[in-house]
C-alpha atoms as a PDB file:
ATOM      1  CA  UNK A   1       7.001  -5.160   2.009  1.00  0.00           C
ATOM      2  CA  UNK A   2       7.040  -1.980   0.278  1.00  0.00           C
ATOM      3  CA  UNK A   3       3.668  -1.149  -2.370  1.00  0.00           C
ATOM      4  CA  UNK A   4       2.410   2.396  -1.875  1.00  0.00           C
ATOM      5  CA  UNK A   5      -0.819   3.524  -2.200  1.00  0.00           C
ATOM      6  CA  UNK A   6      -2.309   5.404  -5.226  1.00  0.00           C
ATOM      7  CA  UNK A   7      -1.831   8.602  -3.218  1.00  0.00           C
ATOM      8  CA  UNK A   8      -1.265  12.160  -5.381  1.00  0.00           C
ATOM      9  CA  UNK A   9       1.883  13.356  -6.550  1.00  0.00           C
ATOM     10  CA  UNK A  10       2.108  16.428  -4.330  1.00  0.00           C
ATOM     11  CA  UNK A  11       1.528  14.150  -1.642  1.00  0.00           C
ATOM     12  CA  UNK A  12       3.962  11.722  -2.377  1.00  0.00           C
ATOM     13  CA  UNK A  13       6.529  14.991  -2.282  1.00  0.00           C
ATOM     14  CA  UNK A  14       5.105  16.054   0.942  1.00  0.00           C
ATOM     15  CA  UNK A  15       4.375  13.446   3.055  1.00  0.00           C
ATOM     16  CA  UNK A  16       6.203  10.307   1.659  1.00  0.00           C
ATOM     17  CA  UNK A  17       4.394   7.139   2.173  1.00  0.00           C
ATOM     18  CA  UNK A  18       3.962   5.642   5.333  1.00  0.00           C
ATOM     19  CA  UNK A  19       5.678   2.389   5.401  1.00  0.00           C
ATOM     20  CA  UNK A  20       8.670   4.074   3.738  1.00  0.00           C
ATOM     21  CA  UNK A  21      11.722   3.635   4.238  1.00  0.00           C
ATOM     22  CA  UNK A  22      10.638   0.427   6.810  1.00  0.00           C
ATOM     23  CA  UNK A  23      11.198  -2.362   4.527  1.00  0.00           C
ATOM     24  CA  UNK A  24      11.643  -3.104   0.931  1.00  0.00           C
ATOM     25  CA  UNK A  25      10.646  -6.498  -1.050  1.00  0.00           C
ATOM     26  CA  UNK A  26      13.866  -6.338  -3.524  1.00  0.00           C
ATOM     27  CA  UNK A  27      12.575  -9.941  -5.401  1.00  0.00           C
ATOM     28  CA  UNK A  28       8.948  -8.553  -5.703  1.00  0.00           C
ATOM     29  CA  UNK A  29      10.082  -4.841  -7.119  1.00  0.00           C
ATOM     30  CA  UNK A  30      12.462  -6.404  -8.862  1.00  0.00           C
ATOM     31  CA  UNK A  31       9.988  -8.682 -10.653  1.00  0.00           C
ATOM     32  CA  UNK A  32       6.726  -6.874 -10.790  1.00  0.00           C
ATOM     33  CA  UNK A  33       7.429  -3.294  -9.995  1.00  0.00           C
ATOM     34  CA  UNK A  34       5.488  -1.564  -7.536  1.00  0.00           C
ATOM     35  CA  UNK A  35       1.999  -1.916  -8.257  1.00  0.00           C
ATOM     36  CA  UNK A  36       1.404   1.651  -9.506  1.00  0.00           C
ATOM     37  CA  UNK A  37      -0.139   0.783 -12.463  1.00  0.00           C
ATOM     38  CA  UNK A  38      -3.224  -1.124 -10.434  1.00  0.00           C
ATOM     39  CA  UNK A  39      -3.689   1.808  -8.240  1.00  0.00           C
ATOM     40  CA  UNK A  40      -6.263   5.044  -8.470  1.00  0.00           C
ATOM     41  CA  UNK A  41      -3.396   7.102 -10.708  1.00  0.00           C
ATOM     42  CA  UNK A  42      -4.631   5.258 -13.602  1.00  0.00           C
ATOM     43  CA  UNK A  43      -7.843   7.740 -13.285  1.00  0.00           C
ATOM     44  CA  UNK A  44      -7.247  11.407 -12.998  1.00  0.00           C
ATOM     45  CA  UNK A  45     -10.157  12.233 -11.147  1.00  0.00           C
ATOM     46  CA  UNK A  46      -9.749   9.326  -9.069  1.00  0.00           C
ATOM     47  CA  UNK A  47     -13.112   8.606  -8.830  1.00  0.00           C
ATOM     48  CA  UNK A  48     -13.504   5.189  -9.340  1.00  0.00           C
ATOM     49  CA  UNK A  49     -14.287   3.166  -6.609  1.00  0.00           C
ATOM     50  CA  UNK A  50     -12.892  -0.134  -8.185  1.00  0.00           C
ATOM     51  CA  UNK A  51     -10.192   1.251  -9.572  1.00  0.00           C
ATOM     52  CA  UNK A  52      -7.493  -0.245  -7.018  1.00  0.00           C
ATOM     53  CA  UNK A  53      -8.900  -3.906  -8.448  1.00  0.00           C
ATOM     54  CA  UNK A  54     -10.045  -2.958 -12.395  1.00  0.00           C
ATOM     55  CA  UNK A  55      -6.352  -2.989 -14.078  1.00  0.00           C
ATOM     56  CA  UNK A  56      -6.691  -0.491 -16.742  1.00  0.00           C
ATOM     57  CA  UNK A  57      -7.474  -2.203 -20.635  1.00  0.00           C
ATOM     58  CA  UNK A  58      -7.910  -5.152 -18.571  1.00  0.00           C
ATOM     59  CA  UNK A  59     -10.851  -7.623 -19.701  1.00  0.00           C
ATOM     60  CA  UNK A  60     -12.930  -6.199 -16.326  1.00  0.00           C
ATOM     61  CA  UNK A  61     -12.577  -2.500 -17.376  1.00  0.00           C
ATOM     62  CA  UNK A  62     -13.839  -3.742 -20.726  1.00  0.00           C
ATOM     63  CA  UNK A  63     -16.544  -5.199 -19.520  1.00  0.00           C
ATOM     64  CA  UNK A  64     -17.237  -2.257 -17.441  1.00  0.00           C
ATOM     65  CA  UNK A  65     -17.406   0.018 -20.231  1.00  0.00           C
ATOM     66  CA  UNK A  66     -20.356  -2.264 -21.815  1.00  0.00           C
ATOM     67  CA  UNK A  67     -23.002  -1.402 -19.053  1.00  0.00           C
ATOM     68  CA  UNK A  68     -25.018   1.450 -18.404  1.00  0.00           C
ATOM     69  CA  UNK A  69     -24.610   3.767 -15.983  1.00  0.00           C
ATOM     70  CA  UNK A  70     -27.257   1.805 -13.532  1.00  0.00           C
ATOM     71  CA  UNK A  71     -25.373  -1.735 -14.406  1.00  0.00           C
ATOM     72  CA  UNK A  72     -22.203   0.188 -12.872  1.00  0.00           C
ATOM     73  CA  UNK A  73     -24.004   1.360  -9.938  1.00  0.00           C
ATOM     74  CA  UNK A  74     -25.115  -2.211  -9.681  1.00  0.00           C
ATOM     75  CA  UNK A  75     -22.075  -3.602  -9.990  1.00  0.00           C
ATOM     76  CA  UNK A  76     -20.112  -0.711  -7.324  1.00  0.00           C
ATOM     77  CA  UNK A  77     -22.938  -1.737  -4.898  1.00  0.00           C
ATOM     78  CA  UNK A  78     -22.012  -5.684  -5.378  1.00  0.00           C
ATOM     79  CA  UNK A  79     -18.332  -5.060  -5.353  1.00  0.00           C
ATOM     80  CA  UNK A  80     -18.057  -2.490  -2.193  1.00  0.00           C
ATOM     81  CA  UNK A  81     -21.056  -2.576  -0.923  1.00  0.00           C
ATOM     82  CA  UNK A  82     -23.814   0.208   0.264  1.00  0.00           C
ATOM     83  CA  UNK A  83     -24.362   0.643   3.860  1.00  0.00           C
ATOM     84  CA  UNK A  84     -22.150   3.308   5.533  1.00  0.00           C
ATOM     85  CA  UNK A  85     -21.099   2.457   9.305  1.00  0.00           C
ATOM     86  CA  UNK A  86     -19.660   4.859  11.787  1.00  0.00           C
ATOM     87  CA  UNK A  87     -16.813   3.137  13.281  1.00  0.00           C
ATOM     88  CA  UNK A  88     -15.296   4.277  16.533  1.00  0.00           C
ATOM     89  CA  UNK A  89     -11.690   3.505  17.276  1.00  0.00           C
ATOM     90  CA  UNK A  90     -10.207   3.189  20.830  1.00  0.00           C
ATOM     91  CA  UNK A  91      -7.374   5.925  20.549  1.00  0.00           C
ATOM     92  CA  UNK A  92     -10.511   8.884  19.914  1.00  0.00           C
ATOM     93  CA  UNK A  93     -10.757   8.535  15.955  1.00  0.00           C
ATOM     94  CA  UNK A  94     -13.718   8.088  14.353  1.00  0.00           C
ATOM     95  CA  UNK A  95     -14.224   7.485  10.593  1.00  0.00           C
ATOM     96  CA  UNK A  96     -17.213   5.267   8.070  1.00  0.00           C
ATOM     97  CA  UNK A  97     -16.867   2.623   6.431  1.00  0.00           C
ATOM     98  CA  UNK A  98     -18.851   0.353   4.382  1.00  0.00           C
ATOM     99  CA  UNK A  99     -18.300  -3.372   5.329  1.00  0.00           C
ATOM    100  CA  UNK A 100     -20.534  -5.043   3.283  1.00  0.00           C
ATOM    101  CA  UNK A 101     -20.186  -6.226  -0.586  1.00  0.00           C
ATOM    102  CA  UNK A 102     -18.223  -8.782  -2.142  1.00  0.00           C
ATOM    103  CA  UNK A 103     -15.214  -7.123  -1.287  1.00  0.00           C
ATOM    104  CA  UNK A 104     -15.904  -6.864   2.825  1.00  0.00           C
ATOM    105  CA  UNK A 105     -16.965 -10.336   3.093  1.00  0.00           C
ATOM    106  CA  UNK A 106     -13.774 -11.697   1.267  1.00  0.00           C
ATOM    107  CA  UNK A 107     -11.968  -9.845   3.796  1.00  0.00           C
ATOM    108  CA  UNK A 108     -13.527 -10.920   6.757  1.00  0.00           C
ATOM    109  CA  UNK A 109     -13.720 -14.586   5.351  1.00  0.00           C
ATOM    110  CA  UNK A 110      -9.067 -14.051   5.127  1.00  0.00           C
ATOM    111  CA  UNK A 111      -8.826 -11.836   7.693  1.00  0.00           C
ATOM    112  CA  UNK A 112     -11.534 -12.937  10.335  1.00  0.00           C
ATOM    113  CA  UNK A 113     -14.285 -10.541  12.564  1.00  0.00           C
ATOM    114  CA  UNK A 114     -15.656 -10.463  15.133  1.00  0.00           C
ATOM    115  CA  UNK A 115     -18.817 -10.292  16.940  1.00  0.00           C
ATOM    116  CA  UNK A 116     -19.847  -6.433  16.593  1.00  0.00           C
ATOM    117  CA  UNK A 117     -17.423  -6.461  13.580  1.00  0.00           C
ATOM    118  CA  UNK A 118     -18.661  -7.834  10.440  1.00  0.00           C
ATOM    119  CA  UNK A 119     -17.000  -8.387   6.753  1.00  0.00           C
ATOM    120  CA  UNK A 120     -14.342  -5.664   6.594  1.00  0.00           C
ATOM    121  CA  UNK A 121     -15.194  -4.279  10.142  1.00  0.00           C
ATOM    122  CA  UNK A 122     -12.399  -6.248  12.061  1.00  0.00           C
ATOM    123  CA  UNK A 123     -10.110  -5.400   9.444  1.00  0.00           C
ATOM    124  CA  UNK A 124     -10.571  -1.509   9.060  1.00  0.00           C
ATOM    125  CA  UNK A 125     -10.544  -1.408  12.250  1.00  0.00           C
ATOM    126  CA  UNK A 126      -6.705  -3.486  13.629  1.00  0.00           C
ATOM    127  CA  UNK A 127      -5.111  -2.123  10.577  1.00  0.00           C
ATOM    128  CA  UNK A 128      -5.997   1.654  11.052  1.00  0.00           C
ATOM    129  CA  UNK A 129      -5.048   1.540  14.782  1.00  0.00           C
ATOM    130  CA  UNK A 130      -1.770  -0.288  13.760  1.00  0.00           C
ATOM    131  CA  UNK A 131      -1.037   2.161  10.611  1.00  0.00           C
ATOM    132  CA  UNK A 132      -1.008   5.170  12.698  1.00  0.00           C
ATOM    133  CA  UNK A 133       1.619   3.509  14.903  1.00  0.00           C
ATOM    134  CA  UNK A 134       4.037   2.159  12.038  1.00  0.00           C
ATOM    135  CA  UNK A 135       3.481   5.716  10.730  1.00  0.00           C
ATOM    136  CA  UNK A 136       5.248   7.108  13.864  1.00  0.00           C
ATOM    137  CA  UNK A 137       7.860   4.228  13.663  1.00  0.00           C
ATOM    138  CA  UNK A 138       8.365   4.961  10.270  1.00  0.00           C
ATOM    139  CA  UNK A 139       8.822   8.546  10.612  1.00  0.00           C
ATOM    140  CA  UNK A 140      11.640   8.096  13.405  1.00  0.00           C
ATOM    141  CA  UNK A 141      13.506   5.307  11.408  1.00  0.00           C
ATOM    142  CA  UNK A 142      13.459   8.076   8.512  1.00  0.00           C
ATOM    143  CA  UNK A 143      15.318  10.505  10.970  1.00  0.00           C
ATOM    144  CA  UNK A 144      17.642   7.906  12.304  1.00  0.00           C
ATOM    145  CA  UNK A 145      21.190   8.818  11.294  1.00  0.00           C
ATOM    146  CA  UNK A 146      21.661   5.047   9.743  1.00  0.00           C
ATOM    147  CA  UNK A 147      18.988   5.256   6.984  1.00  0.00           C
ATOM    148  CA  UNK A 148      19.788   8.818   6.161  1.00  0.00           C
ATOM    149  CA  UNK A 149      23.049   7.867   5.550  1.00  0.00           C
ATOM    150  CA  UNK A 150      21.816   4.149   3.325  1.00  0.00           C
ATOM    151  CA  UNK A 151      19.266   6.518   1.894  1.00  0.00           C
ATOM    152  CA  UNK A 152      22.189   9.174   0.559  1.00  0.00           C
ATOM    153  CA  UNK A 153      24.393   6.000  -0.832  1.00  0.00           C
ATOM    154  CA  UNK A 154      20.838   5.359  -2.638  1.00  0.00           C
ATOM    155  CA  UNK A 155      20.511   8.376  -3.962  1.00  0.00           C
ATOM    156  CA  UNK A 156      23.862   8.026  -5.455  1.00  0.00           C
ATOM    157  CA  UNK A 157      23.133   4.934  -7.013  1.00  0.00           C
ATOM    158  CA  UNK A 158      19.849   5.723  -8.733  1.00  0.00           C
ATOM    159  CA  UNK A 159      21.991   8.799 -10.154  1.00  0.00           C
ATOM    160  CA  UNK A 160      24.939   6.904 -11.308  1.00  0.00           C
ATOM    161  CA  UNK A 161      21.688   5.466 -13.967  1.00  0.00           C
ATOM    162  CA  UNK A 162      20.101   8.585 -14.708  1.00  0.00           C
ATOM    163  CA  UNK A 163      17.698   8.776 -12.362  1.00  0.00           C
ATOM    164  CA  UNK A 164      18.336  11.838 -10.341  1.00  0.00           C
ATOM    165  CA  UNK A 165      16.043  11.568  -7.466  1.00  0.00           C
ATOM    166  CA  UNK A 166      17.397  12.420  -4.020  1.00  0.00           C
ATOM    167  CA  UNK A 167      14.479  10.171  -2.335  1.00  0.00           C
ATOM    168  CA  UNK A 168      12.053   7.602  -2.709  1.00  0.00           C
ATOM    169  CA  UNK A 169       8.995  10.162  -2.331  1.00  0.00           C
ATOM    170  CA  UNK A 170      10.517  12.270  -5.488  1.00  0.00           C
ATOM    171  CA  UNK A 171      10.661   8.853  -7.628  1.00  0.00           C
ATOM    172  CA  UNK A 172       7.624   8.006  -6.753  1.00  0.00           C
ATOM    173  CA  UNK A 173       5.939  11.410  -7.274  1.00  0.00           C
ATOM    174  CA  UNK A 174       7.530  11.248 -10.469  1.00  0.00           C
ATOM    175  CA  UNK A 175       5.628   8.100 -11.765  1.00  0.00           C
ATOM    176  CA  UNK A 176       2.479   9.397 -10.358  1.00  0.00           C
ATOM    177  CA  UNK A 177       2.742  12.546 -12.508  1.00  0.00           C
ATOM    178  CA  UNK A 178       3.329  10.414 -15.539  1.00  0.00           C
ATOM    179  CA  UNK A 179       0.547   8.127 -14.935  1.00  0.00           C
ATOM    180  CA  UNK A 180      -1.729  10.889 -14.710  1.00  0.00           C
ATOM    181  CA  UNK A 181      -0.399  12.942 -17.160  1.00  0.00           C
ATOM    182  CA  UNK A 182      -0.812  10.161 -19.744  1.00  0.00           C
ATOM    183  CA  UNK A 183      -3.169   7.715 -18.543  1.00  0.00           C
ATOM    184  CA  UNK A 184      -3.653   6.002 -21.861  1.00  0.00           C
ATOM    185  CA  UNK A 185       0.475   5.554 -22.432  1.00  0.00           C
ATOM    186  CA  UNK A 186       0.309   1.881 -19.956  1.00  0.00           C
ATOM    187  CA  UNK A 187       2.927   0.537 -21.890  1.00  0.00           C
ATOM    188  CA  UNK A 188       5.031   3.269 -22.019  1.00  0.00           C
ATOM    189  CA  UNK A 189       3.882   3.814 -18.067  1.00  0.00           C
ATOM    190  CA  UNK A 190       4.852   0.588 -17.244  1.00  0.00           C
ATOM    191  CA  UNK A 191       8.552   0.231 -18.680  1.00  0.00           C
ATOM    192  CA  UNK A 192       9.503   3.546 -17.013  1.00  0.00           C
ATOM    193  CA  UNK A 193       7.607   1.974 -13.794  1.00  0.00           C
ATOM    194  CA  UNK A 194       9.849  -1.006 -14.366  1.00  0.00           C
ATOM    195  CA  UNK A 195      13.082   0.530 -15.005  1.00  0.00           C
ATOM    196  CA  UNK A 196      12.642   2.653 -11.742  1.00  0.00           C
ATOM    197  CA  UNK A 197      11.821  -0.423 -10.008  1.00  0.00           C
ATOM    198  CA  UNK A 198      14.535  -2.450 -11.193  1.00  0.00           C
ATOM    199  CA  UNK A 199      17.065  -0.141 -10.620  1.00  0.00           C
ATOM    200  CA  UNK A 200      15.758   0.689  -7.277  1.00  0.00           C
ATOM    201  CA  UNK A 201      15.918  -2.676  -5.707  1.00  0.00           C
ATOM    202  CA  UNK A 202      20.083  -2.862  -7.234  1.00  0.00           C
ATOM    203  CA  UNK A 203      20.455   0.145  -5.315  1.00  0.00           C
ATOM    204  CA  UNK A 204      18.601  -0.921  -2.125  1.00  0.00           C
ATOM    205  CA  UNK A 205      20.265  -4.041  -2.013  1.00  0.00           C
ATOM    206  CA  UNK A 206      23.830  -2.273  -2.893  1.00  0.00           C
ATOM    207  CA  UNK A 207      23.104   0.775  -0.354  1.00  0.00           C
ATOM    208  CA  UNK A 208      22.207  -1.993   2.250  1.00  0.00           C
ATOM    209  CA  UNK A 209      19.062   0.258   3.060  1.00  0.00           C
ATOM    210  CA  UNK A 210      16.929  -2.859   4.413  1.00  0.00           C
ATOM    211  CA  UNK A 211      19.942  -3.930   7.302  1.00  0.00           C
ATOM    212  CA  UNK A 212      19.798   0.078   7.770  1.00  0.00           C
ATOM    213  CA  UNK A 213      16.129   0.519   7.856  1.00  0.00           C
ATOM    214  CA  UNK A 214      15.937  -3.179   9.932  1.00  0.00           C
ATOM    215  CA  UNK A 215      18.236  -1.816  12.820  1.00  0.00           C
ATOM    216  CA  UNK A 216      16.336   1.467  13.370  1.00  0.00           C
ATOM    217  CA  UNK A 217      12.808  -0.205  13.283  1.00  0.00           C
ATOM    218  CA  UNK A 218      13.969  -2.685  16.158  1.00  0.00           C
ATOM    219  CA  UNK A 219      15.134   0.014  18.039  1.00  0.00           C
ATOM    220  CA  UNK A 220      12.066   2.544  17.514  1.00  0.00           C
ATOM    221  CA  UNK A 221       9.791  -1.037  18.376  1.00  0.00           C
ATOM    222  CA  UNK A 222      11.452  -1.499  21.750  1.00  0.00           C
ATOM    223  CA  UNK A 223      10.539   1.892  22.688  1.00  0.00           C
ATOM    224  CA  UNK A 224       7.109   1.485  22.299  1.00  0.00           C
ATOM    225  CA  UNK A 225       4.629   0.769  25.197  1.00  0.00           C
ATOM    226  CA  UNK A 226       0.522   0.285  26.330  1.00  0.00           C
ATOM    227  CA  UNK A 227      -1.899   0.561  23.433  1.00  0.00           C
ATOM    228  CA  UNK A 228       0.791   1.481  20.649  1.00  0.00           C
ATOM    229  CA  UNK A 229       2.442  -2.202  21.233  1.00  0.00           C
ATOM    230  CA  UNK A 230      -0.796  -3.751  21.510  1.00  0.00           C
ATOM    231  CA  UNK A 231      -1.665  -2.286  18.596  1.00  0.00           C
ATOM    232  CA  UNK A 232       1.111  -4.365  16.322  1.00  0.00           C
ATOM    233  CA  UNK A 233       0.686  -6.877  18.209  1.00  0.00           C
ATOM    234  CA  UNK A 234      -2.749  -7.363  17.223  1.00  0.00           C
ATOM    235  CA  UNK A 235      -1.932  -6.608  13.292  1.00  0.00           C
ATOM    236  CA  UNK A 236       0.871  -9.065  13.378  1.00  0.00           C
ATOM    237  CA  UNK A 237      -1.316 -11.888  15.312  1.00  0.00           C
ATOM    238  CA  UNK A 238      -4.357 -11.095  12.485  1.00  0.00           C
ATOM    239  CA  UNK A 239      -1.421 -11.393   9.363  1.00  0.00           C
ATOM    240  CA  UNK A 240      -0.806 -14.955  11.322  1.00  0.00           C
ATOM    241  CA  UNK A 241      -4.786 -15.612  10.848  1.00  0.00           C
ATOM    242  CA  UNK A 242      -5.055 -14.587   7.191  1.00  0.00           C
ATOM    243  CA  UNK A 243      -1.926 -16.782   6.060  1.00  0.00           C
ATOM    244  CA  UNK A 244      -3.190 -19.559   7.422  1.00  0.00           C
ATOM    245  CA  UNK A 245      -6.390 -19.098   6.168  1.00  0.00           C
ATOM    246  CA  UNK A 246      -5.412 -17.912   2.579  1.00  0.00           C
ATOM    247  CA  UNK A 247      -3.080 -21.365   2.738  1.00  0.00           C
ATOM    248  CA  UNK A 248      -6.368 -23.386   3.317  1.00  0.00           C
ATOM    249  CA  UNK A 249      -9.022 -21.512   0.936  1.00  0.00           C
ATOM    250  CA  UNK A 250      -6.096 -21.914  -2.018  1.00  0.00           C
ATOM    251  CA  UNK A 251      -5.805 -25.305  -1.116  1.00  0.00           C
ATOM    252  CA  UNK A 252      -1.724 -24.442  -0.236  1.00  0.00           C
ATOM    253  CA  UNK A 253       0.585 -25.526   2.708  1.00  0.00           C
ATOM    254  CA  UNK A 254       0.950 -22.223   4.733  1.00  0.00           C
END
């Protein structure tokens, strides 16, 4: 699935996103888009720590704006918690973290922990190990002569509509800028965030960038070995845990 993180324009131009070009969710972009418009770009200063949850002009952001500035604190300290913990991963890193809040425990209710690992613990801690793998997967499938090819016949696509952007890091810079160049314009925000979308998952599907992107992640996979395999192995095994507990706290077949 492909939803990128509220991360700045110039890094967006720079760096990409990490799970791009690995897979894209055509029915979900087609549908909803990609989720910009619930992510940190909404605030210029990016400052807010609920921001990724409080959709802008929203009835929560409302609400927000009706306490003081010690109800907010309050109401940070509920959401995300206050107690920073030094984590320690097994490949040298070493980053905090605060695990505690209503936020934390919700994750470690879905996603599960573990004995030294409470709330958000278990979760910080398979998923960082695992993102710094699929961002080395991802980087190699980028380079692999089969997307950069699906990626050009892209390219050509979004064009052929107006949208002139010669990858999916440009677009998406793009729709950064104009979030935070006019975060009060959501509507306006949200149709071009819509039209990119829409158009992008015609051209994904037409460019057959998923089959492309599918073959070269297989292949980078295989070559993996010790702790990097283990790694995904562990995120995929924990995805298995929180589906089929997500299934049973909704009350859903799984």
């Amino acid at each position: 699935m492909y939803f990128p993180s509220g991360n700045s324009a110039a890094e967006y131009e720079e760096y990409g996103d990490v799970s791009d070009p690995m897979f894209v969710d055509v029915q979900r972009v087609r549908s909803f888009g990609y989720g910009t418009y619930l992510g940190d770009t909404l605030n210029p200063n990016g400052t807010s720590s609920t921001a990724a949850v409080v959709q802008s002009g929203g009835p929560e952001e409302r609400y927000l704006d009706t306490l003081s500035r010690q109800r907010i604190r309050a109401y940070t300290i509920a959401f995300a918690g206050n107690t920073q913990q030094e984590v320690h991963l097994p490949d040298g890193k070493t980053f905090f973290t605060s695990p505690d809040g209503c936020e934390g425990w919700a994750y470690g209710d879905v996603y599960g922990t573990t004995k030294r690992d409470r709330g958000i613990l278990h979760y910080t801690v398979v998923f960082t190990l695992a993102q710094d793998v699929i961002g080395g997967v991802a980087q190699r499938v980028a380079q692999s002569q089969g997307v950069e090819d699906a990626m050009s016949r892209w390219s050509s696509c979004m064009a052929r509509a107006g949208l002139d952007f010669p990858s999916r890091s440009v677009e998406f810079a793009t729709l950064v800028r104009a979030y935070q160049s006019h975060p009060k314009s959501v509507g306006r925000n949200r149709h071009r965030e819509m039209v990119y979308a829409r158009r992008d998952a015609f051209c994904t599907v037409s460019a057959k960038l998923n089959q492309a992107s599918e073959q070269a992640t297989r292949l980078a996979v295989r070559q993996l070995t010790g702790s990097a395999a283990d790694a995904l192995e562990s995120w995929w095994n924990m995805q298995l845990v929180a589906a089929s507990r997500s299934a049973r706290i909704l009350g859903v077949s799984s």
